[in-house]
C-alpha atoms as a PDB file:
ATOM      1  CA  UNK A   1      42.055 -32.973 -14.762  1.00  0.00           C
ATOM      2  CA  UNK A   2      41.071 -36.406 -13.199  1.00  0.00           C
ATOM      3  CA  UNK A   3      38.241 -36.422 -10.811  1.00  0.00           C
ATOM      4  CA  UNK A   4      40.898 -37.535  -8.360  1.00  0.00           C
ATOM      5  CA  UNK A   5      42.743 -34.793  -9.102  1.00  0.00           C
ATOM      6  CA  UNK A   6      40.446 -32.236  -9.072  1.00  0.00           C
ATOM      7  CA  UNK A   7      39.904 -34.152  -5.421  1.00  0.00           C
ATOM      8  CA  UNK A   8      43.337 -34.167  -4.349  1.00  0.00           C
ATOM      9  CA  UNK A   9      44.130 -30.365  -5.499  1.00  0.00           C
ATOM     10  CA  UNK A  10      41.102 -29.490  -3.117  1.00  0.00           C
ATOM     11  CA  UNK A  11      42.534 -31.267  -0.422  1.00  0.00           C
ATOM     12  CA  UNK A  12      45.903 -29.655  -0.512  1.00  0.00           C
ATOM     13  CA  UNK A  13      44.348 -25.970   0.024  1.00  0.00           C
ATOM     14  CA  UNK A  14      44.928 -25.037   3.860  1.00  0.00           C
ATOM     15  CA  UNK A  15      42.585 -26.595   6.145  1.00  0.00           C
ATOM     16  CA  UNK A  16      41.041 -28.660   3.802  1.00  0.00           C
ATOM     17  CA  UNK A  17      39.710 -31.387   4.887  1.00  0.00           C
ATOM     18  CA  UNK A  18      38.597 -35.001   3.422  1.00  0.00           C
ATOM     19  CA  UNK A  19      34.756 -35.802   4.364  1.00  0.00           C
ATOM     20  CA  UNK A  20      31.254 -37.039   3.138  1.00  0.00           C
ATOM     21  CA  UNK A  21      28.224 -35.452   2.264  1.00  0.00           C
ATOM     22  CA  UNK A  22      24.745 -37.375   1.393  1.00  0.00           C
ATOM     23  CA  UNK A  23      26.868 -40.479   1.643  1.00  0.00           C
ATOM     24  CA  UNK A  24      29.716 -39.348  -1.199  1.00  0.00           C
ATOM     25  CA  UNK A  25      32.978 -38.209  -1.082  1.00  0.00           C
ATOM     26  CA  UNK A  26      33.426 -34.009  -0.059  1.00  0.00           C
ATOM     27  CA  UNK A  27      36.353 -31.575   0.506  1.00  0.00           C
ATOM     28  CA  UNK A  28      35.362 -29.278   3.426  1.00  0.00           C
ATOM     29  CA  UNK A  29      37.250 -25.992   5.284  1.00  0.00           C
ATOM     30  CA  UNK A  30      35.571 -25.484   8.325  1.00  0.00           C
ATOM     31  CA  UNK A  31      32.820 -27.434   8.099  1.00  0.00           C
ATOM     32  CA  UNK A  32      31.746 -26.348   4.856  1.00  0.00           C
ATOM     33  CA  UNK A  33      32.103 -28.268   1.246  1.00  0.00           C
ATOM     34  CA  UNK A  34      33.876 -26.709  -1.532  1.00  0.00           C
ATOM     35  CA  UNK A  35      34.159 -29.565  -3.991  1.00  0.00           C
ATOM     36  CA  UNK A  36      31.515 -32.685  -3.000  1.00  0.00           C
ATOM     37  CA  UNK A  37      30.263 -35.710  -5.572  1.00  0.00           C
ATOM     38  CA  UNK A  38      27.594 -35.580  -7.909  1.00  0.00           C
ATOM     39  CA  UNK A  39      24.586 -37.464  -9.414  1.00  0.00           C
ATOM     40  CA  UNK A  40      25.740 -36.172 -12.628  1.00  0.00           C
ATOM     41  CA  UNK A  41      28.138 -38.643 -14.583  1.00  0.00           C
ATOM     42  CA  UNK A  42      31.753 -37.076 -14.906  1.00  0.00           C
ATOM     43  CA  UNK A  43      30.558 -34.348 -13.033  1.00  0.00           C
ATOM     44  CA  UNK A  44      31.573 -32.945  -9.441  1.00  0.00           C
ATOM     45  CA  UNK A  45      29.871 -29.730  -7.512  1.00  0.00           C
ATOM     46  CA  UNK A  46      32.166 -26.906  -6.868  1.00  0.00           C
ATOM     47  CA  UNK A  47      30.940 -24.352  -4.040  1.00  0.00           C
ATOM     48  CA  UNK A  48      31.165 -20.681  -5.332  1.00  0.00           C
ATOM     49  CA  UNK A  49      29.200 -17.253  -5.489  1.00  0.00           C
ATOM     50  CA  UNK A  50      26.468 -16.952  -7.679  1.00  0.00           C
ATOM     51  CA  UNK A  51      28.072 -14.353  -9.951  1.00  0.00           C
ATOM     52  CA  UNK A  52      30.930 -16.677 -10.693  1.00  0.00           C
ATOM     53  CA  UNK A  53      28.571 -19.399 -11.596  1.00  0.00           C
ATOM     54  CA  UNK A  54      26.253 -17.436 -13.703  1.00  0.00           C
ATOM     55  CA  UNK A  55      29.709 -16.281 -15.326  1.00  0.00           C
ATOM     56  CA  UNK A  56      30.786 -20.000 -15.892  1.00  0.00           C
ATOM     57  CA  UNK A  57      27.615 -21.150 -16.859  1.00  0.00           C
ATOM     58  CA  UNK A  58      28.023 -18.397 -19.545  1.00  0.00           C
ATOM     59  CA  UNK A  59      31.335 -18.691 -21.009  1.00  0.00           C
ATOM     60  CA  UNK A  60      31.832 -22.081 -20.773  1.00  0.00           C
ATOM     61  CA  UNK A  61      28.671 -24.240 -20.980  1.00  0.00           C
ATOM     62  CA  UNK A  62      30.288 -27.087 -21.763  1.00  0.00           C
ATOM     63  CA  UNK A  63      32.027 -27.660 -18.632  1.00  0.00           C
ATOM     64  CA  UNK A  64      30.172 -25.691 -15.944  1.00  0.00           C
ATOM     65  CA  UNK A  65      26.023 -26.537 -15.753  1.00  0.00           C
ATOM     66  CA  UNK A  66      23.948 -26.386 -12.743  1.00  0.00           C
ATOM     67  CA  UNK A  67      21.051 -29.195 -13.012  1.00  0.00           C
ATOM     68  CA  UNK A  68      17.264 -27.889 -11.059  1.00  0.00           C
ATOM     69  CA  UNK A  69      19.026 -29.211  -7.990  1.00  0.00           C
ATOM     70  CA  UNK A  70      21.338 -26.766  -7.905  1.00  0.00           C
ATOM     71  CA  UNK A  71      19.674 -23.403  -9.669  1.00  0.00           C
ATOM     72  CA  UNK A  72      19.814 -20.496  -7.266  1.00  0.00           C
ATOM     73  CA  UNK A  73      22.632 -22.021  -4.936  1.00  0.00           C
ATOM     74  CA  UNK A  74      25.865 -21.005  -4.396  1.00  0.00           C
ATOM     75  CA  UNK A  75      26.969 -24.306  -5.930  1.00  0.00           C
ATOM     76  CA  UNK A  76      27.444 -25.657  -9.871  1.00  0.00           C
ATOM     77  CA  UNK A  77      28.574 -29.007 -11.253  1.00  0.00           C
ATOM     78  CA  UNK A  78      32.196 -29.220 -13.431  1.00  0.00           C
ATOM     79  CA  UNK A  79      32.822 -31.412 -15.851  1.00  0.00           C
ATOM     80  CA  UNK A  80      35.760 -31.773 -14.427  1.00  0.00           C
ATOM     81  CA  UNK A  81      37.672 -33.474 -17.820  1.00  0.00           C
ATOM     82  CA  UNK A  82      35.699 -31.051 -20.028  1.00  0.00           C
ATOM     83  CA  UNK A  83      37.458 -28.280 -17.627  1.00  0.00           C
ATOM     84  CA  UNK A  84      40.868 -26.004 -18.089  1.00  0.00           C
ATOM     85  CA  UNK A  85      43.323 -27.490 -15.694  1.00  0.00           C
ATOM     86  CA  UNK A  86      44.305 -23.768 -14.832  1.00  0.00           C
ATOM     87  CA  UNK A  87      40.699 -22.276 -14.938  1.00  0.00           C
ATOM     88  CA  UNK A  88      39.552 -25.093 -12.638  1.00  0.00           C
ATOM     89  CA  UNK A  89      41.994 -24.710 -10.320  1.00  0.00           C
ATOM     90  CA  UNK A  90      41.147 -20.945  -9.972  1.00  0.00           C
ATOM     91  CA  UNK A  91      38.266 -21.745  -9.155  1.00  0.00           C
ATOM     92  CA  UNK A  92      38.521 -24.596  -6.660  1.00  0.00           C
ATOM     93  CA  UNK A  93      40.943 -21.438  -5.386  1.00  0.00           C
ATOM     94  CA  UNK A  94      37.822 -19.122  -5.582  1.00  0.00           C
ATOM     95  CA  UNK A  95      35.932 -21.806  -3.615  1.00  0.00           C
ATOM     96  CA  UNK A  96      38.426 -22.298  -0.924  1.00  0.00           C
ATOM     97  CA  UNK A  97      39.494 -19.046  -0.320  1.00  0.00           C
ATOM     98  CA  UNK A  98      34.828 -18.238   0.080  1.00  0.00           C
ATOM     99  CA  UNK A  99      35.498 -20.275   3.370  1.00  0.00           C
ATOM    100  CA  UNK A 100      39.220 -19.463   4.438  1.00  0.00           C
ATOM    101  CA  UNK A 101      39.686 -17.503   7.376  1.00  0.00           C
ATOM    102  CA  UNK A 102      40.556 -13.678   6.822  1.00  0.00           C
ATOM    103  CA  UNK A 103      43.776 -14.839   8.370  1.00  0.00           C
ATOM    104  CA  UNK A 104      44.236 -17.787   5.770  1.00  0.00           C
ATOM    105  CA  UNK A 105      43.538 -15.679   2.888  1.00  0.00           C
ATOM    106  CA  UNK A 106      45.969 -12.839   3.963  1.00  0.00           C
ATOM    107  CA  UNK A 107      48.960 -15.586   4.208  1.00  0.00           C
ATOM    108  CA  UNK A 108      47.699 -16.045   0.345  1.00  0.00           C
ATOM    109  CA  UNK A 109      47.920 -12.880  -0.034  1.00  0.00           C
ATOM    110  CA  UNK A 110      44.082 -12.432  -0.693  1.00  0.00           C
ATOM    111  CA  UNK A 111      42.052  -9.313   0.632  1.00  0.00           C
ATOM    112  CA  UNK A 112      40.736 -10.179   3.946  1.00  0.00           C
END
Protein backbone atom coordinates (compact mmCIF):
# COMPACT_ATOMS: atom_id res chain seq x y z
CA UNK A 1 0.00 0.00 0.00
CA UNK A 2 0.95 3.59 -1.18
CA UNK A 3 1.03 6.24 1.41
CA UNK A 4 -1.78 7.72 -0.65
CA UNK A 5 -3.52 4.83 -0.35
CA UNK A 6 -3.22 4.04 2.98
CA UNK A 7 -4.59 7.96 2.97
CA UNK A 8 -7.38 7.52 0.75
CA UNK A 9 -8.65 4.04 2.40
CA UNK A 10 -8.81 6.20 5.71
CA UNK A 11 -10.78 8.68 4.15
CA UNK A 12 -13.41 6.43 2.77
CA UNK A 13 -14.37 5.02 6.43
CA UNK A 14 -17.72 6.88 7.52
CA UNK A 15 -17.22 10.26 8.72
CA UNK A 16 -13.84 10.49 7.93
CA UNK A 17 -12.65 13.42 7.35
CA UNK A 18 -9.48 15.08 5.43
CA UNK A 19 -7.47 17.58 7.89
CA UNK A 20 -4.02 18.73 9.30
CA UNK A 21 -2.25 18.19 12.31
CA UNK A 22 1.24 20.01 13.34
CA UNK A 23 1.07 21.40 9.84
CA UNK A 24 0.83 17.73 7.87
CA UNK A 25 -1.69 15.95 6.30
CA UNK A 26 -4.40 13.85 8.98
CA UNK A 27 -7.56 11.68 8.60
CA UNK A 28 -9.90 12.60 11.51
CA UNK A 29 -13.67 11.15 12.74
CA UNK A 30 -14.95 13.52 15.00
CA UNK A 31 -12.33 15.56 15.64
CA UNK A 32 -9.92 13.00 16.36
CA UNK A 33 -6.87 11.59 14.00
CA UNK A 34 -6.69 8.06 13.09
CA UNK A 35 -4.00 8.07 10.44
CA UNK A 36 -1.79 11.64 10.52
CA UNK A 37 1.97 12.21 8.83
CA UNK A 38 5.12 11.44 10.28
CA UNK A 39 8.74 12.64 10.85
CA UNK A 40 9.70 9.20 10.11
CA UNK A 41 10.61 8.56 6.31
CA UNK A 42 8.01 6.09 4.67
CA UNK A 43 6.32 6.08 7.76
CA UNK A 44 2.67 7.33 8.79
CA UNK A 45 1.05 7.23 12.58
CA UNK A 46 -1.94 5.09 12.93
CA UNK A 47 -4.19 5.87 16.15
CA UNK A 48 -4.97 2.57 18.09
CA UNK A 49 -5.10 0.99 21.71
CA UNK A 50 -2.08 0.24 23.35
CA UNK A 51 -2.58 -3.54 23.37
CA UNK A 52 -2.83 -3.58 19.62
CA UNK A 53 0.34 -1.67 19.32
CA UNK A 54 2.35 -3.55 21.77
CA UNK A 55 0.90 -6.62 19.67
CA UNK A 56 2.18 -5.03 16.32
CA UNK A 57 5.23 -3.87 17.62
CA UNK A 58 5.67 -7.61 18.50
CA UNK A 59 4.80 -9.60 15.58
CA UNK A 60 5.74 -7.47 13.06
CA UNK A 61 8.68 -5.14 13.86
CA UNK A 62 9.42 -4.45 10.65
CA UNK A 63 6.48 -2.53 9.77
CA UNK A 64 4.95 -1.26 13.02
CA UNK A 65 7.67 0.85 15.49
CA UNK A 66 6.80 3.57 17.79
CA UNK A 67 9.89 6.16 17.96
CA UNK A 68 10.30 8.02 22.00
CA UNK A 69 7.69 10.36 20.59
CA UNK A 70 5.23 8.07 20.55
CA UNK A 71 6.04 5.30 23.53
CA UNK A 72 3.11 5.08 25.90
CA UNK A 73 0.46 6.68 23.43
CA UNK A 74 -2.28 5.28 21.90
CA UNK A 75 -0.53 5.91 18.59
CA UNK A 76 2.43 3.87 16.43
CA UNK A 77 4.08 4.64 13.10
CA UNK A 78 3.48 2.00 9.85
CA UNK A 79 5.66 1.49 7.39
CA UNK A 80 3.07 1.67 5.38
CA UNK A 81 4.93 -0.27 2.10
CA UNK A 82 6.62 -2.64 4.58
CA UNK A 83 2.78 -3.34 5.70
CA UNK A 84 0.09 -6.29 4.64
CA UNK A 85 -2.40 -4.55 2.46
CA UNK A 86 -5.12 -6.65 4.40
CA UNK A 87 -3.50 -6.40 7.94
CA UNK A 88 -3.21 -2.63 7.46
CA UNK A 89 -6.42 -2.12 6.51
CA UNK A 90 -7.71 -3.96 9.66
CA UNK A 91 -6.20 -1.88 11.40
CA UNK A 92 -6.87 1.56 9.93
CA UNK A 93 -10.51 -0.40 10.57
CA UNK A 94 -9.45 -0.91 14.28
CA UNK A 95 -8.54 2.81 14.34
CA UNK A 96 -11.68 4.11 12.86
CA UNK A 97 -14.08 2.10 14.37
CA UNK A 98 -11.88 3.50 18.34
CA UNK A 99 -13.68 6.83 17.30
CA UNK A 100 -16.99 5.76 15.41
CA UNK A 101 -20.09 6.39 17.05
CA UNK A 102 -21.82 3.29 18.80
CA UNK A 103 -24.33 3.97 16.10
CA UNK A 104 -21.61 3.87 13.22
CA UNK A 105 -20.10 0.79 14.43
CA UNK A 106 -23.48 -1.11 14.80
CA UNK A 107 -24.31 -0.25 10.91
CA UNK A 108 -20.72 -2.20 10.60
CA UNK A 109 -21.91 -4.54 12.43
CA UNK A 110 -19.33 -3.93 15.32
CA UNK A 111 -20.31 -4.28 19.13
CA UNK A 112 -21.42 -0.98 20.29
Amino acid sequence: MTRDEMFDYALSQPAAEDSTLHGGRCIRVRGHWIVNESREPDALGLALDLSTIEFLKETEPGTYFQTPHYEGWPAVLVRYEAADDDRLREQIDRAWARRATRAQRKTRGLDG
